[in-house]
Protein backbone atom coordinates (compact mmCIF):
# COMPACT_ATOMS: atom_id res chain seq x y z
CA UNK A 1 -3.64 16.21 32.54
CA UNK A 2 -5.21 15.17 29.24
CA UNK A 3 -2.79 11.97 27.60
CA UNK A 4 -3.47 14.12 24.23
CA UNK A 5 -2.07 17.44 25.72
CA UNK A 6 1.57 17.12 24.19
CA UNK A 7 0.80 15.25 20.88
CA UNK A 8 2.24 17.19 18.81
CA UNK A 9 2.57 16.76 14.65
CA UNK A 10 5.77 17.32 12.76
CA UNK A 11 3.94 20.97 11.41
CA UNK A 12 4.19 22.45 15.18
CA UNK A 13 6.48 25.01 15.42
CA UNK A 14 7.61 24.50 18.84
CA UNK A 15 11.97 24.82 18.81
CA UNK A 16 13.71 28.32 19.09
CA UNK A 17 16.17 29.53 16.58
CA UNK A 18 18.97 28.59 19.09
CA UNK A 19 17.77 24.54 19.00
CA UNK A 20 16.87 24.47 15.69
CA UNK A 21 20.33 25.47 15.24
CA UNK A 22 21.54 22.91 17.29
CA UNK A 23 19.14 19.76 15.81
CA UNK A 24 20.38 20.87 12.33
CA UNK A 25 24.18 21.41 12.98
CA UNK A 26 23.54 24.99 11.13
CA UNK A 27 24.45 28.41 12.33
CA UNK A 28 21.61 30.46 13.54
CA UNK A 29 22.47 32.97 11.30
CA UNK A 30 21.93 30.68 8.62
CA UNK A 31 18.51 30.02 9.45
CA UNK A 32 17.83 33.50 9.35
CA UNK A 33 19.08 34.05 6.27
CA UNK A 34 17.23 30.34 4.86
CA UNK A 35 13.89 32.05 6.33
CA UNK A 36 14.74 35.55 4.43
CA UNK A 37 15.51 33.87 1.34
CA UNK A 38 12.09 31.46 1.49
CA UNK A 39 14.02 28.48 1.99
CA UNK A 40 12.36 27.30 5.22
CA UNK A 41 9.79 29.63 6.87
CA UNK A 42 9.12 28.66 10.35
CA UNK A 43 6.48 29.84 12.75
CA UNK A 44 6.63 33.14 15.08
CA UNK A 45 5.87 34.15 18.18
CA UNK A 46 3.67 36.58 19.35
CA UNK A 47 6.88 38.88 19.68
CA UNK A 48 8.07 37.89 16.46
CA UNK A 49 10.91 35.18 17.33
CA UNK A 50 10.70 32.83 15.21
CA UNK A 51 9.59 28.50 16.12
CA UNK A 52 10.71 25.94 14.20
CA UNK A 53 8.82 22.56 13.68
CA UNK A 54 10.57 18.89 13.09
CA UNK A 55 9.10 19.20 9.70
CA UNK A 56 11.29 22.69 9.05
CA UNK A 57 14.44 20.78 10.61
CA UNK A 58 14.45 18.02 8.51
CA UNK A 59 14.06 21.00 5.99
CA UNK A 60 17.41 22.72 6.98
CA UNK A 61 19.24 19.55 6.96
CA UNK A 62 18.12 18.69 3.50
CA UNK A 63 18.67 22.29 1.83
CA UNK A 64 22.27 22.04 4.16
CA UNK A 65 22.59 18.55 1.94
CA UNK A 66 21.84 20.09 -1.55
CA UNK A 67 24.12 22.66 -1.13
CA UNK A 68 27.07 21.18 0.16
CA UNK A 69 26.89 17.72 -1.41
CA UNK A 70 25.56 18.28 -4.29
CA UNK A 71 26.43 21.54 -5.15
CA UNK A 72 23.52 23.44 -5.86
CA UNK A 73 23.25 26.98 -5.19
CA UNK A 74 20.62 28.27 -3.03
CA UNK A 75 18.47 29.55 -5.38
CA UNK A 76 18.13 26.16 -7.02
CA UNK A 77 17.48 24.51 -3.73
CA UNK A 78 14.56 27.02 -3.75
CA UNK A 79 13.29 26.07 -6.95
CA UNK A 80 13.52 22.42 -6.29
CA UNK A 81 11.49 22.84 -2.70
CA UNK A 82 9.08 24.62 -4.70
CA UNK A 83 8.47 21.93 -7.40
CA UNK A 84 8.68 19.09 -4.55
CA UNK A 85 5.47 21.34 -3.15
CA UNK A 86 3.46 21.82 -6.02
CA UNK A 87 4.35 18.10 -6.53
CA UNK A 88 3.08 16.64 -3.56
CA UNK A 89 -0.13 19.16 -2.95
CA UNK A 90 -1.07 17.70 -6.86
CA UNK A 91 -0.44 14.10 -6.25
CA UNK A 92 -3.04 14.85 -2.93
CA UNK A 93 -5.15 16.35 -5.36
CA UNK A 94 -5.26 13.59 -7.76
CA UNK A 95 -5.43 10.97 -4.56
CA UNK A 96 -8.77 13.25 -3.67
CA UNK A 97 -10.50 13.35 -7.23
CA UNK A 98 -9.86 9.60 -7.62
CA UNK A 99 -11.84 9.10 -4.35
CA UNK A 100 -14.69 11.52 -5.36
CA UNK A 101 -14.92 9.93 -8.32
CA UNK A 102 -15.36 6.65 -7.23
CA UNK A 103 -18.50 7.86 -4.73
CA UNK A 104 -20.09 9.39 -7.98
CA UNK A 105 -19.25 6.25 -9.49
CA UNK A 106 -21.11 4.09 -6.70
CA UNK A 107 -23.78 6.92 -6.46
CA UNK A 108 -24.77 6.22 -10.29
CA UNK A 109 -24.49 2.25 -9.85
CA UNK A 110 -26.74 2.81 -6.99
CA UNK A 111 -29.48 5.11 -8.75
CA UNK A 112 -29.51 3.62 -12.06
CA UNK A 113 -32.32 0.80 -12.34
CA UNK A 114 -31.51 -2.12 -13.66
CA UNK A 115 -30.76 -2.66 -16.62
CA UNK A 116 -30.75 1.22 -17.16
């Protein structure tokens, strides 16, 4: 058997509603009504059932951790997972212009004649 075959990312939806319930000491019911509500939207199955990934269980635990320690209601815990999203996909956005950038930047040092 390949050494690669169970190298799996964080993003893999691989745990059923009944151990994601477990691994984040939440009620599947709960999760049910976190994935209706947009909170956390884990993968499916082919017959619909849906798989959650360690990335969506760390999820759970954290919107479990706004709610009940800080207070917030679960429509603010939405809003906040959506700004924390936009945030991170435009700080890799930023991290990918600066890069392009700096291979136009070394593409025009390397064109330009000297003293040009």
């Amino acid at each position: 058997m390949d050494a690669n075959y169970f190298d799996l990312s964080d993003d893999t939806p691989v745990y059923v509603i009944s151990v994601a319930a477990q691994l984040s000491g939440l009620h599947p019911q709960t999760l049910r009504q976190y994935d209706r509500l947009g909170l956390v939207c884990p993968g499916r199955t082919a017959g619909r059932g849906r798989l959650y990934s360690t990335r969506d269980i760390i999820q759970l635990r954290e919107v479990q951790r706004l709610s009940q320690e800080e207070g917030i209601n679960l429509a603010g815990i939405k809003r906040i997972l959506e700004l924390e999203n936009e945030s991170l996909r435009l700080r890799e956005e930023v991290h990918r212009l600066r890069a392009e950038l700096q291979m136009i930047k070394a593409l025009i040092r390397y064109e330009l004649p000297p003293g040009a």
